[in-house]
PDB file of N, CA and C in Angstrom:
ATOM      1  N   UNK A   1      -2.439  13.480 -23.071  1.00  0.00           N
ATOM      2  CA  UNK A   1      -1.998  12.269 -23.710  1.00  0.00           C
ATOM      3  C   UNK A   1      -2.980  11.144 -23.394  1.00  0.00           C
ATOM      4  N   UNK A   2      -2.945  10.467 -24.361  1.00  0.00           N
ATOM      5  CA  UNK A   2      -4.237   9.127 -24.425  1.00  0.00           C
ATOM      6  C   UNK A   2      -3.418   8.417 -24.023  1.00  0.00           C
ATOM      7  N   UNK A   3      -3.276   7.541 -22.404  1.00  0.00           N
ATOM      8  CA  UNK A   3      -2.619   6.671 -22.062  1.00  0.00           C
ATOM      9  C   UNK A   3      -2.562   5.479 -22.790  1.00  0.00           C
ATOM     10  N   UNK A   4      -3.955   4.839 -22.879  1.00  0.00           N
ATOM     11  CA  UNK A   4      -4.228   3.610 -23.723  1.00  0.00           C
ATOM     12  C   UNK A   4      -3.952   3.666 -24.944  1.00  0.00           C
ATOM     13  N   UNK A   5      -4.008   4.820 -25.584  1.00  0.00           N
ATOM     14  CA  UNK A   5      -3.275   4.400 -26.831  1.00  0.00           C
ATOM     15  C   UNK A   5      -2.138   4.422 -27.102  1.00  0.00           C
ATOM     16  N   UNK A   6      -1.228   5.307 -26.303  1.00  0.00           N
ATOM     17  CA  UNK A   6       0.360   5.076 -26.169  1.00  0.00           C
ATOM     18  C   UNK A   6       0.741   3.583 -25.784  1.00  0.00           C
ATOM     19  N   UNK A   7       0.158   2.851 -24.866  1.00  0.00           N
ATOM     20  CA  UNK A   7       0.130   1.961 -24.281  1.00  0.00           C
ATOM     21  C   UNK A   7       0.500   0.838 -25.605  1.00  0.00           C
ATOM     22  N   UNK A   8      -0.998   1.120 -26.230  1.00  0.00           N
ATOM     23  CA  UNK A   8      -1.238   0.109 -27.137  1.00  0.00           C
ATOM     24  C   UNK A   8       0.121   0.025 -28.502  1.00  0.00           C
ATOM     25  N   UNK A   9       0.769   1.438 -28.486  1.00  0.00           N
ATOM     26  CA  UNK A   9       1.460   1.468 -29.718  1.00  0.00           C
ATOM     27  C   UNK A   9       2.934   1.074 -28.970  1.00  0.00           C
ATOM     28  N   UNK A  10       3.015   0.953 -28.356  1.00  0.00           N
ATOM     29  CA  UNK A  10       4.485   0.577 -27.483  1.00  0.00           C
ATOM     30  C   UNK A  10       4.509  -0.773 -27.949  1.00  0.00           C
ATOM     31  N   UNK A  11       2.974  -1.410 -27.509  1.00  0.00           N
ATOM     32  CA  UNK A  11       2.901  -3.006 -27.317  1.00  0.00           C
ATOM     33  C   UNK A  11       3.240  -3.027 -29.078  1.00  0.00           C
ATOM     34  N   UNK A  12       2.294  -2.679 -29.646  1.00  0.00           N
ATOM     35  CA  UNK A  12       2.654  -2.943 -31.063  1.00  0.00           C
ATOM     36  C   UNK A  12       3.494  -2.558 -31.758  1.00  0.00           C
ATOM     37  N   UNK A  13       4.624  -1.277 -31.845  1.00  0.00           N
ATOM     38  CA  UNK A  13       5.639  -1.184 -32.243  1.00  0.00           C
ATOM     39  C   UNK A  13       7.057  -1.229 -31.708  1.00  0.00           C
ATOM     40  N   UNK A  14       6.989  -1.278 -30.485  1.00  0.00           N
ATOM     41  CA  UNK A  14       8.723  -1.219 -29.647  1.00  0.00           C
ATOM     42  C   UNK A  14       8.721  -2.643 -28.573  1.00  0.00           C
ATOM     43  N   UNK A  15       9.582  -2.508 -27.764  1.00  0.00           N
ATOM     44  CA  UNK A  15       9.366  -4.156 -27.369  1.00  0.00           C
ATOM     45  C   UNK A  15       8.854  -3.658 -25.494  1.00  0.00           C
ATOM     46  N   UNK A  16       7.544  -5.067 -25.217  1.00  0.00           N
ATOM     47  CA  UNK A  16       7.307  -4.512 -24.141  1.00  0.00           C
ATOM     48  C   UNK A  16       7.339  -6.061 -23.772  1.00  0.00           C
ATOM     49  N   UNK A  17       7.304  -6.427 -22.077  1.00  0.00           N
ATOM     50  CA  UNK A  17       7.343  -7.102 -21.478  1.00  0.00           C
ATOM     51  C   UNK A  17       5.862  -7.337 -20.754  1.00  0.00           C
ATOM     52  N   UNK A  18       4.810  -8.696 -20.824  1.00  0.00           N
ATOM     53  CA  UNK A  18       3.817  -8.548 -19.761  1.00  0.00           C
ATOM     54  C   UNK A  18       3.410  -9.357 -18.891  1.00  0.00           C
ATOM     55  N   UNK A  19       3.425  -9.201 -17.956  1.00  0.00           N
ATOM     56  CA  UNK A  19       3.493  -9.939 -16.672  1.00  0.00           C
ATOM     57  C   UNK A  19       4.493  -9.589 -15.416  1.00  0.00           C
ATOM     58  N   UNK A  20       4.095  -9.742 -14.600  1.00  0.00           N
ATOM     59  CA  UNK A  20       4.487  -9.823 -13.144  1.00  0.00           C
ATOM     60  C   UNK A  20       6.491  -9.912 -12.796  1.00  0.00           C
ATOM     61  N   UNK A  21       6.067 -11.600 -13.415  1.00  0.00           N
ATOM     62  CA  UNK A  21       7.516 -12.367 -12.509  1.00  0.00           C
ATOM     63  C   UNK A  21       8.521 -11.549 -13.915  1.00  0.00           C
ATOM     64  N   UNK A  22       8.123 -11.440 -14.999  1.00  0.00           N
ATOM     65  CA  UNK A  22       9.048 -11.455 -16.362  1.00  0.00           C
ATOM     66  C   UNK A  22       9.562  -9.538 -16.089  1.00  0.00           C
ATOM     67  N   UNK A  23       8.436  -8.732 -15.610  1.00  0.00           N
ATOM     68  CA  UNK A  23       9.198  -7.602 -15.509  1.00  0.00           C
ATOM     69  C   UNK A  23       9.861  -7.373 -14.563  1.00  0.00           C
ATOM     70  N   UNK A  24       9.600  -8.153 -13.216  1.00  0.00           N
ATOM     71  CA  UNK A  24      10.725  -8.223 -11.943  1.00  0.00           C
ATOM     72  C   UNK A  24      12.416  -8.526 -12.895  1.00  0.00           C
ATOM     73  N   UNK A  25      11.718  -9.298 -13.300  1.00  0.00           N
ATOM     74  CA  UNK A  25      13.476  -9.867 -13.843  1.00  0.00           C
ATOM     75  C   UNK A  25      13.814  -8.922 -14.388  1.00  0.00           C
ATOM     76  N   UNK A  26      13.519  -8.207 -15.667  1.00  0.00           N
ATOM     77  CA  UNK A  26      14.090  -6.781 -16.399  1.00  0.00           C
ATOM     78  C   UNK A  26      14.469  -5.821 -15.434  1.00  0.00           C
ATOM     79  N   UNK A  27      13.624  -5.778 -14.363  1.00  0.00           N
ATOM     80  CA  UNK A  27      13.569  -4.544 -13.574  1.00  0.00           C
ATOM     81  C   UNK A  27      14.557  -4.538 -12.744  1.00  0.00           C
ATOM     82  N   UNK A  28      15.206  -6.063 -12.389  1.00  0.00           N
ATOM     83  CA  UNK A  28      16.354  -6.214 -11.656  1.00  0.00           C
ATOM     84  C   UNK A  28      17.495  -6.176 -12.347  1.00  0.00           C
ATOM     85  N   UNK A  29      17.415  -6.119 -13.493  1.00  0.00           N
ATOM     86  CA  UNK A  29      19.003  -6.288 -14.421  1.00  0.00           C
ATOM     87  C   UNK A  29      18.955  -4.919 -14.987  1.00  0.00           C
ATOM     88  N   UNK A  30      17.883  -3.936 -14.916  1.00  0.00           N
ATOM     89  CA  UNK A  30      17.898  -2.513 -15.207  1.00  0.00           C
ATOM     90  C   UNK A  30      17.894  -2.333 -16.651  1.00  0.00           C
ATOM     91  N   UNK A  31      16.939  -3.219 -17.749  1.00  0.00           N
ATOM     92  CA  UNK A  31      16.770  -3.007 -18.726  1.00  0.00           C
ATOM     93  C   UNK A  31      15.314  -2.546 -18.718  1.00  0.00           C
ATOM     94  N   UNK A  32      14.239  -2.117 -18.454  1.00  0.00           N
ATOM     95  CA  UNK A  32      13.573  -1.480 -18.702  1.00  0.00           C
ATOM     96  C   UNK A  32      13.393  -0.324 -18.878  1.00  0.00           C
ATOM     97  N   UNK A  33      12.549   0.758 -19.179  1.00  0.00           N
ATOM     98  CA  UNK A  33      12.764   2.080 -19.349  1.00  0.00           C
ATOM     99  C   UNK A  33      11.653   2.619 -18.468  1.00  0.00           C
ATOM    100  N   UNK A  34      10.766   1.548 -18.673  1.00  0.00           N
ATOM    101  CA  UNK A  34       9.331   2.233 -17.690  1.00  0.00           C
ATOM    102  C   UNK A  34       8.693   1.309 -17.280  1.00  0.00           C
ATOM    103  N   UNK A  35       8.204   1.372 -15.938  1.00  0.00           N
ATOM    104  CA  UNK A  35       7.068   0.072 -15.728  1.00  0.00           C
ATOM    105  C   UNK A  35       5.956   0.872 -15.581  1.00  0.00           C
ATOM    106  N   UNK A  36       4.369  -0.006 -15.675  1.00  0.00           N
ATOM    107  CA  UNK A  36       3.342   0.315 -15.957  1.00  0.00           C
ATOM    108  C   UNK A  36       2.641  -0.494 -15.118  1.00  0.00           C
ATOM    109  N   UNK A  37       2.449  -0.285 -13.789  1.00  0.00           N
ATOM    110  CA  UNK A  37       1.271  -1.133 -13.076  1.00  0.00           C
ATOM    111  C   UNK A  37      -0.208  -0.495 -12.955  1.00  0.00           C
ATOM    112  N   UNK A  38      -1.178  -1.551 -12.683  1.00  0.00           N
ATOM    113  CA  UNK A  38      -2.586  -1.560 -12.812  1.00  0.00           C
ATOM    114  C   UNK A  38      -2.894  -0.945 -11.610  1.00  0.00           C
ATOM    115  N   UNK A  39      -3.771  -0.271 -11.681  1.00  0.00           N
ATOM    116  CA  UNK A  39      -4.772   0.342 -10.194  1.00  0.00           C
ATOM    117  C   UNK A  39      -5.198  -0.601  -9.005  1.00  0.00           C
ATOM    118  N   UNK A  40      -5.165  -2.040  -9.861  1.00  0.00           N
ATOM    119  CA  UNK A  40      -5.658  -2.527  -8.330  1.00  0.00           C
ATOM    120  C   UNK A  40      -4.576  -4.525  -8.763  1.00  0.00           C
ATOM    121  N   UNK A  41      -3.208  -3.962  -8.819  1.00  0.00           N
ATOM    122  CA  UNK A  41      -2.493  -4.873  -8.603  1.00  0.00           C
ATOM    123  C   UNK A  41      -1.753  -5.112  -6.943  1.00  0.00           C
ATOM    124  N   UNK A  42      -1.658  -6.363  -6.524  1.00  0.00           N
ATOM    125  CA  UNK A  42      -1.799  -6.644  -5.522  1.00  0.00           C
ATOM    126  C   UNK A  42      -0.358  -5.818  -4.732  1.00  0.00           C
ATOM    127  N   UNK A  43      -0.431  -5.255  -3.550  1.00  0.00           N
ATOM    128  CA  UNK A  43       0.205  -4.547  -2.971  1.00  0.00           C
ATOM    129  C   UNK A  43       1.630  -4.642  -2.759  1.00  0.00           C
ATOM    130  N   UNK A  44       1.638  -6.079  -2.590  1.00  0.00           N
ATOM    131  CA  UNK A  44       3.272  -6.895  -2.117  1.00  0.00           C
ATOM    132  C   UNK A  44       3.495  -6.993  -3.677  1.00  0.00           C
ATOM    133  N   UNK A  45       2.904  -7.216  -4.927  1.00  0.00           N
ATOM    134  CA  UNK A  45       3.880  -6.981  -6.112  1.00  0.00           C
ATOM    135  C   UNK A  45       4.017  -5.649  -6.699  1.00  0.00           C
ATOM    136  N   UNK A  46       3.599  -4.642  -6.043  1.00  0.00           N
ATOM    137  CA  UNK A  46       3.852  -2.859  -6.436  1.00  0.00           C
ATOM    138  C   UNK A  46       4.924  -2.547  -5.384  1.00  0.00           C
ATOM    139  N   UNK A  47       4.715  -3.205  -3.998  1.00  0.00           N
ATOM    140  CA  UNK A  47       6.276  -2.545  -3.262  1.00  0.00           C
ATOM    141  C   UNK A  47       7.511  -3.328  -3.455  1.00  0.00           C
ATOM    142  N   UNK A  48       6.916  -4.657  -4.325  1.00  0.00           N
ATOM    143  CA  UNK A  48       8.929  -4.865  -4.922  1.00  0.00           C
ATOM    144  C   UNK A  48       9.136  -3.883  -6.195  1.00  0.00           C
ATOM    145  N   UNK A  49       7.872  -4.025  -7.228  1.00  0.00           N
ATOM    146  CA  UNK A  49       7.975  -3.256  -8.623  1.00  0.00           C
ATOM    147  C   UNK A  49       8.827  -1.628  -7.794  1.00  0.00           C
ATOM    148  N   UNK A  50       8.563  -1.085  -6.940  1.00  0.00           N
ATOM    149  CA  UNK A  50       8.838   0.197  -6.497  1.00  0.00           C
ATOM    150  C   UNK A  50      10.355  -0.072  -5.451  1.00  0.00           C
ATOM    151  N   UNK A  51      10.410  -1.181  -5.132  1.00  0.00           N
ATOM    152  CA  UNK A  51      11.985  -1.137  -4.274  1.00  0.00           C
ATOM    153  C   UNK A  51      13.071  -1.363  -5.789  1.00  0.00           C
ATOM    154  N   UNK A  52      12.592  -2.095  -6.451  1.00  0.00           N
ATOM    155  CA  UNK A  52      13.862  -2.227  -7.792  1.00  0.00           C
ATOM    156  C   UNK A  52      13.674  -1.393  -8.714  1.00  0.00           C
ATOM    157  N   UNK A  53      12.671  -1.096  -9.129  1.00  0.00           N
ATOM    158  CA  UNK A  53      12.479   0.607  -9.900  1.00  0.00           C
ATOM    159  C   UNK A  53      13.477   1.134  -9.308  1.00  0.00           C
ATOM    160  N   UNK A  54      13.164   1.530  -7.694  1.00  0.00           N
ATOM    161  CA  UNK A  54      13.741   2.502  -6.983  1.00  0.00           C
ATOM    162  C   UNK A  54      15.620   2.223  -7.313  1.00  0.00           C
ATOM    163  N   UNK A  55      16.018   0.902  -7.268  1.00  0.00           N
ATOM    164  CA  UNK A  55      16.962   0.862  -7.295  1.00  0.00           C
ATOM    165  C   UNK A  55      18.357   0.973  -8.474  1.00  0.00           C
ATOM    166  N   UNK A  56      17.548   0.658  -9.693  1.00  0.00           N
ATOM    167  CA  UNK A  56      17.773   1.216 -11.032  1.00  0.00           C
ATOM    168  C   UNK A  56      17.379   2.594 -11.328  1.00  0.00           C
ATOM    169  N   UNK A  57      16.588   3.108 -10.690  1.00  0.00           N
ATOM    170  CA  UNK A  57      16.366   4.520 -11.028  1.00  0.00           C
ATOM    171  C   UNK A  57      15.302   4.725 -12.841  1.00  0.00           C
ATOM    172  N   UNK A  58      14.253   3.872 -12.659  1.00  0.00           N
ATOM    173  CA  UNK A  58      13.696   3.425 -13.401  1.00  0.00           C
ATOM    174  C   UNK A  58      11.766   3.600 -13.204  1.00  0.00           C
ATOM    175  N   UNK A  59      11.262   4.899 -13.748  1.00  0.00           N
ATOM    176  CA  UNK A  59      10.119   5.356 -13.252  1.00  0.00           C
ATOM    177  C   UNK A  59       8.956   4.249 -13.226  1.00  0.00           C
ATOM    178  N   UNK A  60       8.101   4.236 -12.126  1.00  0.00           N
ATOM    179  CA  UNK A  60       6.446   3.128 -12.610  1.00  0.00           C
ATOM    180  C   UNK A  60       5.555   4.765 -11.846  1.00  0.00           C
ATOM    181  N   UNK A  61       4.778   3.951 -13.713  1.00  0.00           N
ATOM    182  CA  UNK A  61       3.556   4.657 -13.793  1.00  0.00           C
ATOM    183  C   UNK A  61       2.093   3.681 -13.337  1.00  0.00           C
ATOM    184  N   UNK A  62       1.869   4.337 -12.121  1.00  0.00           N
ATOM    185  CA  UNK A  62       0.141   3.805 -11.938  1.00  0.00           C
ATOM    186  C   UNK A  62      -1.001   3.876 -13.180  1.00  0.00           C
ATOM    187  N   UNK A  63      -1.618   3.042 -13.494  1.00  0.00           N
ATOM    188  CA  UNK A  63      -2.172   2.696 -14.833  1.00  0.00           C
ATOM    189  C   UNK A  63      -3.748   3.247 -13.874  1.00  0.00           C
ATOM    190  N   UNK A  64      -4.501   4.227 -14.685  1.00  0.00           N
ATOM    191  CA  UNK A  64      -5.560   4.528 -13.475  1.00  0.00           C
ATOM    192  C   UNK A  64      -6.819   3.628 -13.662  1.00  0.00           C
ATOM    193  N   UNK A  65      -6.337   2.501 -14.381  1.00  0.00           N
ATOM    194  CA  UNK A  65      -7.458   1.567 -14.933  1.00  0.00           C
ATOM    195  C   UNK A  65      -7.496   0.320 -13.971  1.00  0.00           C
ATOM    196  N   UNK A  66      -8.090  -0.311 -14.259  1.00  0.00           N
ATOM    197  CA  UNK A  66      -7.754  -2.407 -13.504  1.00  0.00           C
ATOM    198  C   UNK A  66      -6.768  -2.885 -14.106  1.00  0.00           C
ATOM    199  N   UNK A  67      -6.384  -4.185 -13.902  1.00  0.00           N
ATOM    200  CA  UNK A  67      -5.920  -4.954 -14.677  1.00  0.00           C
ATOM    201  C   UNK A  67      -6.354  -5.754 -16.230  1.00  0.00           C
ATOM    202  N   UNK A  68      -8.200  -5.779 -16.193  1.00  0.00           N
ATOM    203  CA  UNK A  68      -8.864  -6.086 -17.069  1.00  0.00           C
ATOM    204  C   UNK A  68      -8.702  -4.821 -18.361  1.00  0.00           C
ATOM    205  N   UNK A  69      -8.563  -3.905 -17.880  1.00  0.00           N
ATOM    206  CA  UNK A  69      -8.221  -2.251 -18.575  1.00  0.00           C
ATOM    207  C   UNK A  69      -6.957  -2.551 -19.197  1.00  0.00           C
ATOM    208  N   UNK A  70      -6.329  -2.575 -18.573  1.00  0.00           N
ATOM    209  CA  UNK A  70      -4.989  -2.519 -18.869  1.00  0.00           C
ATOM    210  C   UNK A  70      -4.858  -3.439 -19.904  1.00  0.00           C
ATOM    211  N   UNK A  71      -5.129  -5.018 -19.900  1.00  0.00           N
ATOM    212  CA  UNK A  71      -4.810  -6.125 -21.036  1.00  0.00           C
ATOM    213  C   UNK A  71      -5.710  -5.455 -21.690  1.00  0.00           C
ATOM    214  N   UNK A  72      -6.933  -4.550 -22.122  1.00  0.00           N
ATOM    215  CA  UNK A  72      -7.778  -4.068 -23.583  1.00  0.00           C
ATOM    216  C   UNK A  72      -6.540  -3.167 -23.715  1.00  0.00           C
ATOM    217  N   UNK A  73      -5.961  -2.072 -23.179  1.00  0.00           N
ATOM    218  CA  UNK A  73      -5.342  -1.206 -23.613  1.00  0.00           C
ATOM    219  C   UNK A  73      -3.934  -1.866 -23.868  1.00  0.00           C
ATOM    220  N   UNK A  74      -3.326  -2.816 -23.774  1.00  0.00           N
ATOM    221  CA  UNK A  74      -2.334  -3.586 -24.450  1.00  0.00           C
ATOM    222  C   UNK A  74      -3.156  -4.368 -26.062  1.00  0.00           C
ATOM    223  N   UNK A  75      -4.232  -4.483 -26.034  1.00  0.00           N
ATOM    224  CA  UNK A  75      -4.468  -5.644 -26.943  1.00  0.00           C
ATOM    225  C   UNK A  75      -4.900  -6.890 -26.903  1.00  0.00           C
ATOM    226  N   UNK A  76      -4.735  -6.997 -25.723  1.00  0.00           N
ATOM    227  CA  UNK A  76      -4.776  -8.654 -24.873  1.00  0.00           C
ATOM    228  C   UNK A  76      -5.956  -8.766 -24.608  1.00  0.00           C
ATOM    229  N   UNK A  77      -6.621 -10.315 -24.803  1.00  0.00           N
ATOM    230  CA  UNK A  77      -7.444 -10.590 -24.009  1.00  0.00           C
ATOM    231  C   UNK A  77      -7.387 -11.590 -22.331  1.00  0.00           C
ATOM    232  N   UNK A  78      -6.425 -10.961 -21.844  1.00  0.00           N
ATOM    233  CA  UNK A  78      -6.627 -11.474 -20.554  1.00  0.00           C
ATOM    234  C   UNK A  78      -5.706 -10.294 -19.881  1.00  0.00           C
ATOM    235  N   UNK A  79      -5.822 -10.469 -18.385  1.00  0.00           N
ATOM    236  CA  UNK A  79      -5.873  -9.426 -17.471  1.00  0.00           C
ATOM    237  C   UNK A  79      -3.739  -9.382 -17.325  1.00  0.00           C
ATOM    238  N   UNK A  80      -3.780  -7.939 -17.098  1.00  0.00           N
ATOM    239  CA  UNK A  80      -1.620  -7.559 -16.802  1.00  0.00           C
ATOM    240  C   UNK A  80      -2.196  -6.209 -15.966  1.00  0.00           C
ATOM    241  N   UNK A  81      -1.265  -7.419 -15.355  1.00  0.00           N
ATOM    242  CA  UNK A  81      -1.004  -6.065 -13.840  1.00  0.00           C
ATOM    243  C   UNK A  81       0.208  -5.309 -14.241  1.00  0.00           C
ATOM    244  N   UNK A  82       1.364  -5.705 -14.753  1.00  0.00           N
ATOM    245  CA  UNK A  82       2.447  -4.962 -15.089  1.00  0.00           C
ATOM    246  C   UNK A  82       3.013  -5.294 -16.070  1.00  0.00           C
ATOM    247  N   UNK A  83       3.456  -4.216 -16.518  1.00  0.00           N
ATOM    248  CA  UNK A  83       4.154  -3.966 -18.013  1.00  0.00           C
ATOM    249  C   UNK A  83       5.469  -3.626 -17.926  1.00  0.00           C
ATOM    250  N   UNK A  84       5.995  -4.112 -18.339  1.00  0.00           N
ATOM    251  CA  UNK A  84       7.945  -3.488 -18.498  1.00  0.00           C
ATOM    252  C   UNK A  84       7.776  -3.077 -20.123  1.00  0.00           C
ATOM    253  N   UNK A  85       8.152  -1.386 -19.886  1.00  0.00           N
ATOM    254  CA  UNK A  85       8.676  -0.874 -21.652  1.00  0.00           C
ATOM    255  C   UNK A  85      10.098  -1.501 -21.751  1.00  0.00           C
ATOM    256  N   UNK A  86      10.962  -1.549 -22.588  1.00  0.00           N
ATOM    257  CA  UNK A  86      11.889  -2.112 -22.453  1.00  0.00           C
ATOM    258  C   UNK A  86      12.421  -0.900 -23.744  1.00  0.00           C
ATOM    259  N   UNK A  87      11.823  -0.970 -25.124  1.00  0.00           N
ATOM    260  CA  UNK A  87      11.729   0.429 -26.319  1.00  0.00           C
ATOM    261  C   UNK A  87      10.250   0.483 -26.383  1.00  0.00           C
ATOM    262  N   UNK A  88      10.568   1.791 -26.315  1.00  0.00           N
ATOM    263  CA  UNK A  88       8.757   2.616 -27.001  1.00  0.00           C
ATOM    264  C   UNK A  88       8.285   2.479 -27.765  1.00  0.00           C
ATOM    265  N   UNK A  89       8.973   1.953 -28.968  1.00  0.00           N
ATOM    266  CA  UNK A  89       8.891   2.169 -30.711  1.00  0.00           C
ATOM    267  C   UNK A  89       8.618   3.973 -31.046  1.00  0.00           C
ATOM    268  N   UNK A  90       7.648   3.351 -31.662  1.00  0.00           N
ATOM    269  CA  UNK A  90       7.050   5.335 -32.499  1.00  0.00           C
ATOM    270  C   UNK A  90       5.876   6.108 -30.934  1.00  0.00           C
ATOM    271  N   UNK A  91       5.905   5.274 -29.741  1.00  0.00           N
ATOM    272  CA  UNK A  91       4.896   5.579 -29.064  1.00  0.00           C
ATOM    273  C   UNK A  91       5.962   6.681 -27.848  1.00  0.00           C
ATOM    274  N   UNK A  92       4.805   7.483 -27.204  1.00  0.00           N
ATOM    275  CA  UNK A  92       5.527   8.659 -26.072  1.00  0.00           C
ATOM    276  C   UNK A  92       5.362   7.964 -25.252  1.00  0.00           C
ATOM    277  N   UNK A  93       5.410   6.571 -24.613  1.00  0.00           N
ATOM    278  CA  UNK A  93       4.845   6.579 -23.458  1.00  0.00           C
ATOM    279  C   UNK A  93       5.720   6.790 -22.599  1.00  0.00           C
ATOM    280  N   UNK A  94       7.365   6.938 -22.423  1.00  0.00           N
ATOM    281  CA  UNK A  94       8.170   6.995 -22.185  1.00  0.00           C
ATOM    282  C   UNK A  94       8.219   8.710 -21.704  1.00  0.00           C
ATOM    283  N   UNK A  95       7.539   9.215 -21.726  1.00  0.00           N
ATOM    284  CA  UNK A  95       7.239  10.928 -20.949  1.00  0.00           C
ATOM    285  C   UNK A  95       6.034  10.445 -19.986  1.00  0.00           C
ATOM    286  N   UNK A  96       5.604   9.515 -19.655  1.00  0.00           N
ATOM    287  CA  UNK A  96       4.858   9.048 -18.414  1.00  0.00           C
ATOM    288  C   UNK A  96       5.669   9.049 -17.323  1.00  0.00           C
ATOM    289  N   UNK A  97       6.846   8.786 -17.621  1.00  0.00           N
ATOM    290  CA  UNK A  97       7.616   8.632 -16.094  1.00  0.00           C
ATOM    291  C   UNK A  97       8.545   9.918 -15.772  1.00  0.00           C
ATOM    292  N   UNK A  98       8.484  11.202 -16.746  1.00  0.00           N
ATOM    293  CA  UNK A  98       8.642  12.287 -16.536  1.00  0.00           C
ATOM    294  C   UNK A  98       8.048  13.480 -15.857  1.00  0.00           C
ATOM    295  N   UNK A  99       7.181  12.771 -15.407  1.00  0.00           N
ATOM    296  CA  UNK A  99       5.788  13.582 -14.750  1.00  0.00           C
ATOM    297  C   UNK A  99       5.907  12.867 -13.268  1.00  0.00           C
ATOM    298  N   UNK A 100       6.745  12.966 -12.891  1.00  0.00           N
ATOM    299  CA  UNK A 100       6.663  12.534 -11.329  1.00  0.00           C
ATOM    300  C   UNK A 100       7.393  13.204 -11.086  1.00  0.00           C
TER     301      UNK A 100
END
């Protein structure tokens, strides 16, 4: 599977969330379906993303790119450390967090 382009069709057809503080919040009310952090997002915001994942029961996928990666493979021109799927649309990315 082409991560970045699943990535990209989520962003463009189903509803995704980007940024930091905005997917903590989803991630705490347990509406997301998947989070998506960057390879080199800062440590203290991957072990809360992973204590409230953990606590909704809500998979994060390590993005094996940067953060600069990650906003091209959203579309964006500026840098996302994390992504909340919230719907996939027509995209699989939602079998990323089936593989753990």
């Amino acid at each position: 599977m082409d991560v970045s382009k699943e990535i990209r069709q989520a962003v463009d057809t189903g509803n995704v969330i980007l940024g930091t503080d905005k997917s903590r919040k989803v991630l705490k009310i347990g509406q997301a379906k998947l989070v998506i952090v960057s390879s080199n997002c800062r440590s203290e915001v991957l072990e809360d993303i992973r204590r409230y994942s953990g606590l909704a029961n809500i998979p994060v996928h390590i993005f094996a790119g940067d953060s600069a990666e990650l906003g091209l493979a959203c579309g964006k021109p500026f840098l996302v450390s994390v992504l909340a799927v919230l719907e996939p649309g027509v995209s699989n990315i939602l079998s990323l967090g089936k593989t753990k």
